[in-house]
Protein backbone atom coordinates (compact mmCIF):
# COMPACT_ATOMS: atom_id res chain seq x y z
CA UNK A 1 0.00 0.00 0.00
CA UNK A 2 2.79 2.29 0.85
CA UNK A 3 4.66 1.73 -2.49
CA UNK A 4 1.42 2.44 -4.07
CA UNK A 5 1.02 5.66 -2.38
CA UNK A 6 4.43 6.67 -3.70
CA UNK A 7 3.66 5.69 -6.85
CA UNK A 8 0.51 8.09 -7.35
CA UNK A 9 2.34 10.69 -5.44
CA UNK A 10 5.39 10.34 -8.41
CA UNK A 11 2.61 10.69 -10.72
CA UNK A 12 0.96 13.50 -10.25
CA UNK A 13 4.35 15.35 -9.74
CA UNK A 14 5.63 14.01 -13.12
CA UNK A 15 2.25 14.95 -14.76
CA UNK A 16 2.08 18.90 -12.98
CA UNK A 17 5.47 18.93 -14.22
CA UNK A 18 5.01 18.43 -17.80
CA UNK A 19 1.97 20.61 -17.70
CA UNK A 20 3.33 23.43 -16.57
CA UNK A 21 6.27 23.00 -19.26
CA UNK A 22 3.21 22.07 -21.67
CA UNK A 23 1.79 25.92 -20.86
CA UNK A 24 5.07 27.43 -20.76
CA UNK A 25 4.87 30.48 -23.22
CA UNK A 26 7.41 30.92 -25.52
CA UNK A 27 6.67 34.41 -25.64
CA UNK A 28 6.64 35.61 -22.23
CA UNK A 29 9.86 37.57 -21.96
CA UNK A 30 8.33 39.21 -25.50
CA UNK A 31 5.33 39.87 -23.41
CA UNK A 32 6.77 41.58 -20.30
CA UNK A 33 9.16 44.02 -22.60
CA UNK A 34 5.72 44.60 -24.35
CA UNK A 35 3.78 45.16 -20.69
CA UNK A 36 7.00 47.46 -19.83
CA UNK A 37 6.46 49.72 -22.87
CA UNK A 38 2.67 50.14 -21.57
CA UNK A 39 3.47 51.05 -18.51
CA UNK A 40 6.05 53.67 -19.53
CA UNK A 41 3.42 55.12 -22.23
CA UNK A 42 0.70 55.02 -19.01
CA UNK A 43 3.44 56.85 -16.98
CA UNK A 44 4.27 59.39 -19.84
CA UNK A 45 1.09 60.31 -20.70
CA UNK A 46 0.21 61.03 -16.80
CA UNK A 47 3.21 63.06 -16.22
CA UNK A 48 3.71 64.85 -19.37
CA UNK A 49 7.24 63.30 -19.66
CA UNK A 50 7.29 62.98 -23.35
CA UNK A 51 10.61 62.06 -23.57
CA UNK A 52 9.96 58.65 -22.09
CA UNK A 53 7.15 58.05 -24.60
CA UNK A 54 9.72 58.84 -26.97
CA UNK A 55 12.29 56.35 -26.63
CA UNK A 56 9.36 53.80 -27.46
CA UNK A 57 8.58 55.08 -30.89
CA UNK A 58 9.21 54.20 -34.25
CA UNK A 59 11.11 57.37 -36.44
CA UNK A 60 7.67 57.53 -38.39
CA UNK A 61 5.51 56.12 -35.57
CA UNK A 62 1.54 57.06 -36.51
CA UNK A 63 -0.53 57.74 -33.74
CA UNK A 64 -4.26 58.46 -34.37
CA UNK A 65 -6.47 60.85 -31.70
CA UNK A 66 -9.60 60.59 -30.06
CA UNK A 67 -10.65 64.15 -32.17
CA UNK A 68 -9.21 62.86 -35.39
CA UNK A 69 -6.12 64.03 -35.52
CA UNK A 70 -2.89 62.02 -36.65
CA UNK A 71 0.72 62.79 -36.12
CA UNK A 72 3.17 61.08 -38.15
CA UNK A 73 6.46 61.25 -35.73
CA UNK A 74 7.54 61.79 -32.01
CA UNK A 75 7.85 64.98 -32.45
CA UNK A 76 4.43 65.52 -34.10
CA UNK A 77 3.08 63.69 -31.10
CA UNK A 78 5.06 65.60 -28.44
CA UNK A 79 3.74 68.80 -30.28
CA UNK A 80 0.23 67.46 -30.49
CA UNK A 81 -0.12 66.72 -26.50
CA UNK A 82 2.13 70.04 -25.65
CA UNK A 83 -0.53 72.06 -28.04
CA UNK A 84 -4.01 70.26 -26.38
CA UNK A 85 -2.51 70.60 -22.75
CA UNK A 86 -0.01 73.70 -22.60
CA UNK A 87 -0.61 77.38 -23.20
CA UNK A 88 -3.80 79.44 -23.27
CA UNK A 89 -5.14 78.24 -25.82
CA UNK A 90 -5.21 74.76 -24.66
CA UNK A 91 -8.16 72.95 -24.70
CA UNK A 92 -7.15 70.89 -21.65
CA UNK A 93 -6.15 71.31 -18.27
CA UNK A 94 -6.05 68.29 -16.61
CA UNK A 95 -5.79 64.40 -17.80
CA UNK A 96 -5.18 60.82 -16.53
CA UNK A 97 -5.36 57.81 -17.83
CA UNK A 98 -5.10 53.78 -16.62
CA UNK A 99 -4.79 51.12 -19.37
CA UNK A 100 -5.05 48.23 -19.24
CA UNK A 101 -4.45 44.81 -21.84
CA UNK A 102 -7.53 43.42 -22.70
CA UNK A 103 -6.04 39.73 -23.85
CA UNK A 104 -2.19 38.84 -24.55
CA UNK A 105 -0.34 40.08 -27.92
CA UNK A 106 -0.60 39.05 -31.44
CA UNK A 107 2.52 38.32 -33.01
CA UNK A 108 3.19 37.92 -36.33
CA UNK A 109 6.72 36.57 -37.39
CA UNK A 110 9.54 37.39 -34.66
CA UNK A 111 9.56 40.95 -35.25
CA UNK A 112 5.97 42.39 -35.19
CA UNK A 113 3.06 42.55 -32.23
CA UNK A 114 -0.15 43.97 -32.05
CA UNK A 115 -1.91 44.45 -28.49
CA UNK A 116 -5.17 46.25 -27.52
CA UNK A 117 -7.12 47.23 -24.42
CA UNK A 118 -8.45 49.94 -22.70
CA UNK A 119 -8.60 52.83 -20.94
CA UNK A 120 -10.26 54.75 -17.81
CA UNK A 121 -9.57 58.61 -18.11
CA UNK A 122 -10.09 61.94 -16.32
CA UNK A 123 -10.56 65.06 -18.14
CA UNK A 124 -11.20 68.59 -16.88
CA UNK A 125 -10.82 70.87 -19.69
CA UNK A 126 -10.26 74.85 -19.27
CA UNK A 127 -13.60 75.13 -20.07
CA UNK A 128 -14.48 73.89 -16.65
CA UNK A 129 -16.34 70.65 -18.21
CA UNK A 130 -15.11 67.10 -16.49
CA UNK A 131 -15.74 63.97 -17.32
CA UNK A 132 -14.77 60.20 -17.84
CA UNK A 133 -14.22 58.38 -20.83
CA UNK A 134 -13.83 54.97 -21.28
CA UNK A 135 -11.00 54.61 -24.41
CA UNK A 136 -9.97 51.87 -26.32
CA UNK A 137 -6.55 51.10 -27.77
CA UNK A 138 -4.64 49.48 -30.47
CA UNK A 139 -0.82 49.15 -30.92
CA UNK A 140 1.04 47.67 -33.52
CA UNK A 141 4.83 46.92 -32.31
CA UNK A 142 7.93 46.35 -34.55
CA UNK A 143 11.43 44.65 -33.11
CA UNK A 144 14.48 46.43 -34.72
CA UNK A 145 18.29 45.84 -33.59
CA UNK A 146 16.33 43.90 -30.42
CA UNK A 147 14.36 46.70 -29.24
CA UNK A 148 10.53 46.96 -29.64
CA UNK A 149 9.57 50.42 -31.13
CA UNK A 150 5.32 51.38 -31.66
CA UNK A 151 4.70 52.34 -34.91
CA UNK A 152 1.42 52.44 -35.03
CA UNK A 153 -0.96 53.77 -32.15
CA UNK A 154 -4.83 53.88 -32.74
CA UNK A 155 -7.04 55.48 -29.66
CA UNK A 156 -10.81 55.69 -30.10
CA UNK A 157 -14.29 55.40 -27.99
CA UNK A 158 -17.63 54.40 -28.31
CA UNK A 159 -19.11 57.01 -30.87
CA UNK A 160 -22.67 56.62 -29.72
CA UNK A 161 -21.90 56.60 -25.95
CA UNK A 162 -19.50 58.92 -24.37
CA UNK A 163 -20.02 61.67 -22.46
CA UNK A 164 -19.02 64.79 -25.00
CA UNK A 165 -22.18 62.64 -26.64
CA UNK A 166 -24.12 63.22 -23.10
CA UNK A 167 -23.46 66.56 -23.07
CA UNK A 168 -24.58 67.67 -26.19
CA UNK A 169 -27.79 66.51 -25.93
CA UNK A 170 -28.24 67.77 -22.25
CA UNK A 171 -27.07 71.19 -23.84
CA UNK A 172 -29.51 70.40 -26.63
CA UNK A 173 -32.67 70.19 -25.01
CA UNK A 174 -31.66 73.36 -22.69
CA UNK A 175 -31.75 74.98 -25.38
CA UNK A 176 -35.08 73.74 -26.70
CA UNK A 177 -36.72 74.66 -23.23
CA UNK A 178 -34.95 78.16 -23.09
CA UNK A 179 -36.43 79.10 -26.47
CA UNK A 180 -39.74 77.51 -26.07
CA UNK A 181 -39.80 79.67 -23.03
CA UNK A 182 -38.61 82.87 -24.48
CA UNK A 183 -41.45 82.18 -27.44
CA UNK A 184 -44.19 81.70 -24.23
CA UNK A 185 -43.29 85.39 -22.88
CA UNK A 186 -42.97 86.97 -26.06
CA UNK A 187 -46.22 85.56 -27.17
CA UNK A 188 -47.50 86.61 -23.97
CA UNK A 189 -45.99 90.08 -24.08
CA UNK A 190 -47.24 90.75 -27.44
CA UNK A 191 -51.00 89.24 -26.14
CA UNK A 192 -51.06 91.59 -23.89
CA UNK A 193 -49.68 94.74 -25.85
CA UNK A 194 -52.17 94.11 -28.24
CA UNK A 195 -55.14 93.59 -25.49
CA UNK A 196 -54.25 97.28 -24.22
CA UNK A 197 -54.27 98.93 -27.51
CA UNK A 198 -57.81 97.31 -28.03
């Protein structure tokens, strides 16, 4: 009975063994340089230190906006964020993000990855206006002289449900009550100018 016992107990160790070598990824120290490069763009974006976001990008890395806008370099992008969140004119004043992976990377070949995910982000614009937006990401990766550079970076939110969306329409109908309002007293302004000349 006792040799049997050792027997299963052998077993079950050899077989956790080869399934953990079985689910092994081949990819994971890919994967953490890849998680690394998130974090740093999380970090950049957060602090303003554009210079780390930098060292991450491809020489002609394309990066398209939430309003539309694409910039076709690190220095186009550094100039984009410096222009939406610097100087008087800028349309932001504070911003935050967290992202997060929403399943592990694609690659393709040895040298190419594409990951996607999301994000949770703060705005308060000089306006005064805050709000949240829920973003979604997707980043295509290239490996060149062992280093993993973006190249392409795609940001974008639900066009039907976000609350810019919200607000127009709250703005909207304001609107519609002010001036069905304003069309009540004039109507009964002019009621009663007419009533007195009579």
């Amino acid at each position: 009975m006792k040799n049997l016992l050792i027997l299963l107990t052998a077993t079950i160790l050899v077989l956790g063994a080869a399934t953990a070598v079985a689910e092994e990824d081949p990819r994971e120290a890919e994967r953490e340089a890849l998680r690394a490069i998130l974090a740093d763009v999380e970090k950049a974006l957060n602090t303003g230190d554009y210079a780390l976001m930098k060292k991450h990008l491809g020489a002609n890395v394309v990066i398209t906006y939430y309003n539309g806008e694409v910039t076709r370099s690190p220095a186009e992008m550094e100039a984009y964020f410096r222009r939406m969140t610097e100087g008087n004119n800028a349309p932001v004043a504070e911003f935050r993000t967290t992202a997060k992976v929403s399943a592990p990377a694609d690659f393709y070949g040895d040298d190419t990855a594409v990951a996607w995910g999301t994000t949770q982000e703060h705005y308060k614009l000089t306006s005064g206006m805050e709000f949240d937006l829920n973003g979604l990401w997707t980043v295509t990766l290239y490996r060149s002289g062992g280093e993993w550079k973006i190249v392409a970076l795609h940001f974008s939110t639900n066009l039907f449900e976000n609350p810019l969306l919200d607000n127009a329409q709250d703005f909207a109908w304001m609107v519609g009550i002010i001036a069905f309002l304003s069309g009540m007293i004039i109507c009964m302004l002019v009621g009663r100018v007419v009533r007195a000349r009579a």
